[in-house]
Protein backbone atom coordinates (compact mmCIF):
# COMPACT_ATOMS: atom_id res chain seq x y z
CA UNK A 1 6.43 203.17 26.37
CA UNK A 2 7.81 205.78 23.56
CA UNK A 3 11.22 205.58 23.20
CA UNK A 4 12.82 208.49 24.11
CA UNK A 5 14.76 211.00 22.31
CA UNK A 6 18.15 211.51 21.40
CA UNK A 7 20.80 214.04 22.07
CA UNK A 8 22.32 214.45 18.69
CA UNK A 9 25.66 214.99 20.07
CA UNK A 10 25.35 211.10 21.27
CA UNK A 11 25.00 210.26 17.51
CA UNK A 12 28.28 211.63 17.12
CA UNK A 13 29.69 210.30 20.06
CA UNK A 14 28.52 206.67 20.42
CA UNK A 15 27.69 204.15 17.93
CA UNK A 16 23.59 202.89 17.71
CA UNK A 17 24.52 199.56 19.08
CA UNK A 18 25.58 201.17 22.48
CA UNK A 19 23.39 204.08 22.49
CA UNK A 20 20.70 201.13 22.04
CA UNK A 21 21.93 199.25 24.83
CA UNK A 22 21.76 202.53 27.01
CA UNK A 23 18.24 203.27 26.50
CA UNK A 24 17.26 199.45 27.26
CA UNK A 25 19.05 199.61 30.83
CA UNK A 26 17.07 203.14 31.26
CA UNK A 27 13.82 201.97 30.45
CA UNK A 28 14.37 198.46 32.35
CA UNK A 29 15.35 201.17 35.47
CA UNK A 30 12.03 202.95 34.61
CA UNK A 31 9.83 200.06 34.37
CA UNK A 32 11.41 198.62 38.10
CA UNK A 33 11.13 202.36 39.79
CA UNK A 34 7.38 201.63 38.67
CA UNK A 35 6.75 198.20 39.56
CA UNK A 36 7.79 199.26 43.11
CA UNK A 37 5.49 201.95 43.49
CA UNK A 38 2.25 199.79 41.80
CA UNK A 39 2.70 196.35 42.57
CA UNK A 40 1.22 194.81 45.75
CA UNK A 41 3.27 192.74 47.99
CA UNK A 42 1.50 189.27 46.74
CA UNK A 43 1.95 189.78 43.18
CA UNK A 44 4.42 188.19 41.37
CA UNK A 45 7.35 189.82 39.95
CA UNK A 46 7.29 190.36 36.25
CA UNK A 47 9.85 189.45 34.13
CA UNK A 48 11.59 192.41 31.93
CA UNK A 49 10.94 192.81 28.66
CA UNK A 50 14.65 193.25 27.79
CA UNK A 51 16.39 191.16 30.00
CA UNK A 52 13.99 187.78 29.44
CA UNK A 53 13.88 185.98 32.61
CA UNK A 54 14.97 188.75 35.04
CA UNK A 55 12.59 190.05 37.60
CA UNK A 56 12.00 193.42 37.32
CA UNK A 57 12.17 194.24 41.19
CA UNK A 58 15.01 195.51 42.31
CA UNK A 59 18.11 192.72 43.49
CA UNK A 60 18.29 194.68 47.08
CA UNK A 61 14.54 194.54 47.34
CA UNK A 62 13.59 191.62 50.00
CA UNK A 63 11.56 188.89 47.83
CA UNK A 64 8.05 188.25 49.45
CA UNK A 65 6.95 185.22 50.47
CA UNK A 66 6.10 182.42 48.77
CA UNK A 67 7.64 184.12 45.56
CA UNK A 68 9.21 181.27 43.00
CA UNK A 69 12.85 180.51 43.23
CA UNK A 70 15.16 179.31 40.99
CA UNK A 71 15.04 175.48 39.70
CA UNK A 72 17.58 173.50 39.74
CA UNK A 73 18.14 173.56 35.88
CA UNK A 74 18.03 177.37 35.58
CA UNK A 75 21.06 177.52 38.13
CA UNK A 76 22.76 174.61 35.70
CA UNK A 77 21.99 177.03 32.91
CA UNK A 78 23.11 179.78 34.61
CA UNK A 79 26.32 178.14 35.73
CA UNK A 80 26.69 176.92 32.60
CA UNK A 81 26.27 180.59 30.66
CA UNK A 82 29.16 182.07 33.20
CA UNK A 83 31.61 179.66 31.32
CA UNK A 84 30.82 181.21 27.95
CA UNK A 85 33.18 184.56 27.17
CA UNK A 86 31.99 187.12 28.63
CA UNK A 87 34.51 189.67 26.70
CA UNK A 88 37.91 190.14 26.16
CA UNK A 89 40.18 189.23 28.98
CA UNK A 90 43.77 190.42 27.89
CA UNK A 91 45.23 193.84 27.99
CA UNK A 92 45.32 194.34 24.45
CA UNK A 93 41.71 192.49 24.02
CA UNK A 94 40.33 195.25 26.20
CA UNK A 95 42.11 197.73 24.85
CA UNK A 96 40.70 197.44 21.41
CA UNK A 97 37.00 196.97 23.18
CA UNK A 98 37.61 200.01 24.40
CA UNK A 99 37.04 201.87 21.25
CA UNK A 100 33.94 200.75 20.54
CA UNK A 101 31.89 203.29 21.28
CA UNK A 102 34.40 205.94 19.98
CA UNK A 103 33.55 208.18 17.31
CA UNK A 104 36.36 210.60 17.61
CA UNK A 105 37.39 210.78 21.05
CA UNK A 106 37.40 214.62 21.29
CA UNK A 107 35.84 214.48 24.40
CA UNK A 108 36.20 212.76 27.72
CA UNK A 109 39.25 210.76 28.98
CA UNK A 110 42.38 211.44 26.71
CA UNK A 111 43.59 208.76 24.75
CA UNK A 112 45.49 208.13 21.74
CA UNK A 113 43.69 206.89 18.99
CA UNK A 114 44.83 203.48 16.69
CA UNK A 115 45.38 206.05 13.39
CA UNK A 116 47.44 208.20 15.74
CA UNK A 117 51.25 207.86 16.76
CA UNK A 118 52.21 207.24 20.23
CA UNK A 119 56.00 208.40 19.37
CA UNK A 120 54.81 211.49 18.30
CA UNK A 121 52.78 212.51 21.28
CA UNK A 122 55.63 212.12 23.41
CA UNK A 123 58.22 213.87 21.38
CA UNK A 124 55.27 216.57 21.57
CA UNK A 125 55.15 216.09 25.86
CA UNK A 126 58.91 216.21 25.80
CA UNK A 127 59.36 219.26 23.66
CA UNK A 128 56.83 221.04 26.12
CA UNK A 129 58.83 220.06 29.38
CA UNK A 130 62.50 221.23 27.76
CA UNK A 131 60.38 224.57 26.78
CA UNK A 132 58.88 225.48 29.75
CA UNK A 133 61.05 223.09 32.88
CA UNK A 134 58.15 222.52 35.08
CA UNK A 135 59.29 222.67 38.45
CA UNK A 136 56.50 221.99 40.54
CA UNK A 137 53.50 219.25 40.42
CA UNK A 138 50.77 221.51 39.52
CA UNK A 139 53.06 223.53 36.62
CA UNK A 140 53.53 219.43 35.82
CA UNK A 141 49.85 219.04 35.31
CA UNK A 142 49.17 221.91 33.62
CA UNK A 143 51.98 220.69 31.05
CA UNK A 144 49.77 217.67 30.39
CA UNK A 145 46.79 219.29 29.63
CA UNK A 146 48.95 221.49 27.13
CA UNK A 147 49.47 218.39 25.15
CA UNK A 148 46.43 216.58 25.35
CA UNK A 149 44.58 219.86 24.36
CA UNK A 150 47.29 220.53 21.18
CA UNK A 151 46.76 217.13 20.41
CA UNK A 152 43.08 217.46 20.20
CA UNK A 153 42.98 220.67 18.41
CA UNK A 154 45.38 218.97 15.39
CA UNK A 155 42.51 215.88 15.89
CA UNK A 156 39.87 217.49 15.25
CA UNK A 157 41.52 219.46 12.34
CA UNK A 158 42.37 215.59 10.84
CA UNK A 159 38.84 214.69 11.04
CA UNK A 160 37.62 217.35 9.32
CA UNK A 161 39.44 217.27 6.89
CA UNK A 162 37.55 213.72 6.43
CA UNK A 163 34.52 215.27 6.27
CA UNK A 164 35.31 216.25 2.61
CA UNK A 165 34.95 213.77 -0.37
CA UNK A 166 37.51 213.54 -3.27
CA UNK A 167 35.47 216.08 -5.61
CA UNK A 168 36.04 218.74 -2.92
CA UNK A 169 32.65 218.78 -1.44
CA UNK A 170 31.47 218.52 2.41
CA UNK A 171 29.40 215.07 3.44
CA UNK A 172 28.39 216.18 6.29
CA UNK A 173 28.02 219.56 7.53
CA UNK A 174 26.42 218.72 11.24
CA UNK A 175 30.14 216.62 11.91
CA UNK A 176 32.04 219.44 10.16
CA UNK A 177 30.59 221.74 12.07
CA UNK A 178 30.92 219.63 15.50
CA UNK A 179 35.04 218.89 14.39
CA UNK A 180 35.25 222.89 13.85
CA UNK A 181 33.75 223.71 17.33
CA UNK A 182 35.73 220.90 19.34
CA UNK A 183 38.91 222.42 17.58
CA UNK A 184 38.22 225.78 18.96
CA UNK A 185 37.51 224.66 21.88
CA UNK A 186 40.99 222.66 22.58
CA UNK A 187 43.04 225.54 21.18
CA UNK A 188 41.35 228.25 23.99
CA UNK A 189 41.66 225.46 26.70
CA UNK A 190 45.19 224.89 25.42
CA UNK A 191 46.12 229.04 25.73
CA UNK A 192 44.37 228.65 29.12
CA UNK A 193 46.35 226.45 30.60
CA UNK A 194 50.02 228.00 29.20
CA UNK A 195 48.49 231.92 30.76
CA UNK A 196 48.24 230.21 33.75
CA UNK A 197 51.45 228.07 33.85
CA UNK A 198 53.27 231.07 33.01
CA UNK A 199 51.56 232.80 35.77
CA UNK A 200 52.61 230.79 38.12
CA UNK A 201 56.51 230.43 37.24
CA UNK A 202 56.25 234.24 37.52
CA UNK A 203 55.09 233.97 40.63
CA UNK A 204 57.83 231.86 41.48
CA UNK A 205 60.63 233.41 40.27
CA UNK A 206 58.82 236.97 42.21
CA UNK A 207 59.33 234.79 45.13
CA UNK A 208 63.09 233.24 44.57
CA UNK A 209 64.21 236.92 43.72
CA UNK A 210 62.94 238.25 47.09
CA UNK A 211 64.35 235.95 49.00
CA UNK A 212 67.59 236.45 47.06
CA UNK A 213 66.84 239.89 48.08
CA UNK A 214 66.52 239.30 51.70
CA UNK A 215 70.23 237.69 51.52
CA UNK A 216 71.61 240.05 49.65
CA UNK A 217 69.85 242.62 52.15
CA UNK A 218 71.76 240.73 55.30
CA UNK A 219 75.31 240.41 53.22
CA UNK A 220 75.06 244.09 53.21
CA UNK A 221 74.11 244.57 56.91
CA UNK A 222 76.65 242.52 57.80
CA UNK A 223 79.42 244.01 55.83
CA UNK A 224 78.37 247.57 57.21
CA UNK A 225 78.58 245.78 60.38
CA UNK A 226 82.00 244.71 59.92
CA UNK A 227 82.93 247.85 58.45
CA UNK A 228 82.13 249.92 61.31
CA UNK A 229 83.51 247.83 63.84
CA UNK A 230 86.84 247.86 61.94
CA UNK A 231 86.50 251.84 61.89
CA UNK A 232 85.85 251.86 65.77
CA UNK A 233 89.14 249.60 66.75
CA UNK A 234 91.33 252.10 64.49
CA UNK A 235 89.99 255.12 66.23
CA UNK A 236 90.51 253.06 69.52
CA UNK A 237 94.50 252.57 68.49
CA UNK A 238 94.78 255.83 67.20
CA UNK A 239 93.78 257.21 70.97
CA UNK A 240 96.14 255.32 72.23
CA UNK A 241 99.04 255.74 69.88
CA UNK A 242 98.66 259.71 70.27
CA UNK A 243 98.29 259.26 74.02
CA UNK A 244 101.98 257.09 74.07
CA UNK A 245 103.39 260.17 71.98
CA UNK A 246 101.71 262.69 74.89
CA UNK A 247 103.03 260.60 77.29
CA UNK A 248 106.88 260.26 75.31
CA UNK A 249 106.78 264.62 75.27
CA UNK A 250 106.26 264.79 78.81
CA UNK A 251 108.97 262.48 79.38
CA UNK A 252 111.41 264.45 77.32
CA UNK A 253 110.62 268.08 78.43
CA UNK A 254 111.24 266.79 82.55
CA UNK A 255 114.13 268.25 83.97
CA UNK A 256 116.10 265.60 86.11
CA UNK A 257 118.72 266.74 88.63
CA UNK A 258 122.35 267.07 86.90
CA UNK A 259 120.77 266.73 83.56
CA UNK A 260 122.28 270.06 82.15
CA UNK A 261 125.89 269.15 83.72
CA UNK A 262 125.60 265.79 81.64
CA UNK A 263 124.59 267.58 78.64
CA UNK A 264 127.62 270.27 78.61
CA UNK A 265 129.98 267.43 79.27
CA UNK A 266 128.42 265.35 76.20
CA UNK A 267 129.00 268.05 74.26
């Protein structure tokens, strides 16, 4: 079987060692999808040419019978094997593991790298959240991506700078070329994300002012309200203040027997 080719971007991605170890799991998938397809039910299951000692049918795959089983001192073995270390075990065991298969880490699941300063992303993250005050969970995770996309950008700009020997001149123009696209790349998904967390706090603030509106809409309606009903009960006094005065005239102007004999006396 011909080994197969290589995306170049893997090169710059993954070490050999794992991009070695990926191909043998795909061709020891290949060779099984085969096996099942070719074989007859009697025959005996191969062993893999990678994995010596593993039959290549697949582990769901019901064995047929009369097919070998293990001995006795292959289980011991085997027992014996799962003792060995089988990696690291503590946090910070796995977390070095972890970079590996990192080349520069401009791609897939953010982290920081071990040249990189964990201080200064967060003084970064913080600086972002006094700017802007995200509010709400999704203006929250667009903040994120802000950073980790900055971040990347100024990566990328660090490692190309790498690229370049101490005379001056370029030592690889394929990674220099890679650093320069991945850099361009985080800066528009960086702009991306702050157009669209500004949208959205405009949106917001469209919708806090008209519902300040609406109050300010019923304060009025209610003072006009009040206003109105205050002009009604004045006009309501007023007809009966001038009706008492009517009524005080009429009293005044009656004539009441011996009225004008009282009067000349008075006087």
């Amino acid at each position: 079987m011909s080994s197969p080719s290589v995306n170049p971007e893997l090169l710059d991605e993954f070490t050999p060692e794992f991009i070695a170890e990926a191909n043998a799991l795909r061709e020891k998938v290949e060779r099984k999808a085969g096996l099942l397809h070719s074989e007859s039910p009697d025959s005996e299951p191969e062993e893999s040419a990678t994995y010596p000692g593993a039959a290549t049918e697949l582990d769901w795959q019901p064995r047929p019978a009369g097919s070998r089983r293990v001995s006795p001192a292959q289980l011991a073995a085997n027992r014996a094997n799962s003792q060995l270390s089988c990696g690291p075990r503590s946090a910070a065991g796995k977390e070095t593991v972890s970079f590996n298969a990192f080349r520069h880490g401009l791609t897939g699941r953010f982290k920081i790298m071990p040249y990189e300063s964990e201080p200064d992303y967060q003084e970064l993250l913080d600086g972002l959240r006094d700017e802007h005050r995200p509010a709400t969970p999704t203006e929250h995770l667009l903040l994120n991506r802000m950073a980790e996309h900055y971040w990347l950008s100024q990566r990328a700009l660090y490692l190309q700078g790498v690229c370049f020997n101490e005379f001056g001149g370029c030592d690889s123009d394929a990674r220099l070329a890679l650093y320069l696209r991945y850099q361009t790349t985080h800066e528009r998904a960086f702009h991306r994300c702050l157009n669209e967390l500004l949208k959205l706090r405009t949106e917001r603030r469209k919708e806090q002012n008209g519902f300040v509106s609406q109050q300010q809409k019923l304060a009025d309606q209610a003072r006009r309200e009040a206003r109105e009903n205050r002009q009604q009960e004045r006009h309501k006094w007023a007809v009966l203040l001038d009706q008492a005065k009517l009524d005080h005239q009429k009293l005044r102007n009656m004539q009441l027997p011996g009225s004008d004999k009282l009067l000349s006396n008075a006087a």
